[in-house]
Protein backbone atom coordinates (compact mmCIF):
# COMPACT_ATOMS: atom_id res chain seq x y z
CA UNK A 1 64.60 -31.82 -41.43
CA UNK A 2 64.09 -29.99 -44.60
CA UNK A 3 61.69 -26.47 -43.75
CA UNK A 4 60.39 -24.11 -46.77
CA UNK A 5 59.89 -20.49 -45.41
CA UNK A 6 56.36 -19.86 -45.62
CA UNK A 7 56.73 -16.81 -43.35
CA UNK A 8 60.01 -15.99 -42.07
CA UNK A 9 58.99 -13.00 -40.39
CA UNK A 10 56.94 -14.63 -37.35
CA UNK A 11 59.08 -18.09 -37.53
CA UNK A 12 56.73 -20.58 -39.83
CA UNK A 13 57.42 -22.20 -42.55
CA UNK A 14 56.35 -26.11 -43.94
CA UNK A 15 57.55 -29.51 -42.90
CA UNK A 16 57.95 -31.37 -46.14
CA UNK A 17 57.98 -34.53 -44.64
CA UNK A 18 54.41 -33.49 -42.98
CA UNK A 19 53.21 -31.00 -45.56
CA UNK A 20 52.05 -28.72 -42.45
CA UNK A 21 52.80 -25.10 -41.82
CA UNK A 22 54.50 -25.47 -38.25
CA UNK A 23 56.86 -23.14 -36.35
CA UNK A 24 60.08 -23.84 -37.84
CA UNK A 25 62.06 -26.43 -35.70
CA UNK A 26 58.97 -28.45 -34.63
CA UNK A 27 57.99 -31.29 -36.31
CA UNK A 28 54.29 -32.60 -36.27
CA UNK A 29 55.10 -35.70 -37.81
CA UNK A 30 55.34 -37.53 -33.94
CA UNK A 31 51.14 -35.90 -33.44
CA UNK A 32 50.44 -37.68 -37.06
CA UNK A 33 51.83 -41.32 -36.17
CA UNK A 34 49.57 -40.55 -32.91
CA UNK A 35 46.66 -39.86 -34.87
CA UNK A 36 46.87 -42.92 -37.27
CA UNK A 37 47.54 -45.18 -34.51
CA UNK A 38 44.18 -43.87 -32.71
CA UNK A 39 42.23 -43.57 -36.35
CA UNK A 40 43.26 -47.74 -36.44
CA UNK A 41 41.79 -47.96 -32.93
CA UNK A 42 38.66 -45.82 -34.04
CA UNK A 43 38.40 -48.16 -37.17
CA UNK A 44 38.28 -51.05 -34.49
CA UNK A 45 35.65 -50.48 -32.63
CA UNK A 46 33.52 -49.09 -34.94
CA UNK A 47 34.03 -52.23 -37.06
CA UNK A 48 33.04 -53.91 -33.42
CA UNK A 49 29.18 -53.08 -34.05
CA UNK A 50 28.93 -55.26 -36.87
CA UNK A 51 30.08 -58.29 -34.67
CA UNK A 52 31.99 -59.31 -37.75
CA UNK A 53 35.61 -59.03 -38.86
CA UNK A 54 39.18 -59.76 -37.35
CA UNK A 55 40.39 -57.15 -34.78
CA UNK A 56 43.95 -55.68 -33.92
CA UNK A 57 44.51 -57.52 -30.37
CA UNK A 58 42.37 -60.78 -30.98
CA UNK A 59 43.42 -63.93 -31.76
CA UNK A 60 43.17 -65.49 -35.24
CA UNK A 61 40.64 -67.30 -36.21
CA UNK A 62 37.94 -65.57 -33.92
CA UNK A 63 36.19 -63.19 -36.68
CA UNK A 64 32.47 -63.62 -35.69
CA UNK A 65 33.29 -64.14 -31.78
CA UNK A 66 31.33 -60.83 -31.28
CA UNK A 67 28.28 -61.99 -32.87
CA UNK A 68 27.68 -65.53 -30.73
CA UNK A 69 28.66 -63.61 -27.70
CA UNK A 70 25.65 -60.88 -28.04
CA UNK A 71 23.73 -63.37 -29.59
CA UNK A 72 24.19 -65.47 -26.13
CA UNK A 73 23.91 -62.48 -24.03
CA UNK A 74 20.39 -61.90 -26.00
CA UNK A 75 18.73 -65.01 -25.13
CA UNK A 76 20.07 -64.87 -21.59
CA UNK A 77 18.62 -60.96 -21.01
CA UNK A 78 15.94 -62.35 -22.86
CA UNK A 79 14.89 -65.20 -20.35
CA UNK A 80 15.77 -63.44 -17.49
CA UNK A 81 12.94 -60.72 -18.51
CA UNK A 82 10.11 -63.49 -19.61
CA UNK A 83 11.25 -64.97 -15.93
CA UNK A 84 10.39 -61.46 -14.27
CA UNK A 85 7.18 -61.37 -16.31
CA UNK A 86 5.73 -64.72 -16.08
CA UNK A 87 6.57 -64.59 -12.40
CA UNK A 88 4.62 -61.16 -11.89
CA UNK A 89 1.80 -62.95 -13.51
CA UNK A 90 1.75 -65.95 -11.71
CA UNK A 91 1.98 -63.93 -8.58
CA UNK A 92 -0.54 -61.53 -9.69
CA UNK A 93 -3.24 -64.34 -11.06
CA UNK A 94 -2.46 -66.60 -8.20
């Protein structure tokens, strides 16, 4: 690894493949590929609220999956709700 003194007196100095100021002899370049891989997973999921889009483990072909599963989940909560209403009614009324 190639190191440019920043201070030599307390042991820093800057990784040029990582263009941080790091205590010479450790790299943070293995903490950067961590935090790309989790800013792809962030990307995923927040793409996931729009229902629409191709995600990094689906399958292909399966880009508005999201969006005809919570629009199916809608009109089942949906009914389930007008059942527990029109049956408080009826028993209410009757």
């Amino acid at each position: 690894m190639t190191w440019i003194p920043v201070l030599p007196d307390f042991g820093l100095g800057c990784d040029v493949f990582a263009g941080f100021v790091t205590q010479q002899g450790e790299s943070l370049a293995p903490v950067l590929d961590q935090v790309n891989t989790l800013e792809k997973i962030t990307d995923d999921i927040v793409g996931m609220l729009s229902g629409e889009g191709s995600f990094l483990e689906s399958f292909p072909n399966r880009e508005r999956s999201l969006t005809y599963a919570g629009g199916i989940t809608a009109i089942f909560y949906g009914l389930a709700v007008g059942f527990v209403v029109a049956g408080l009614i009826v028993l209410t009324l009757g």
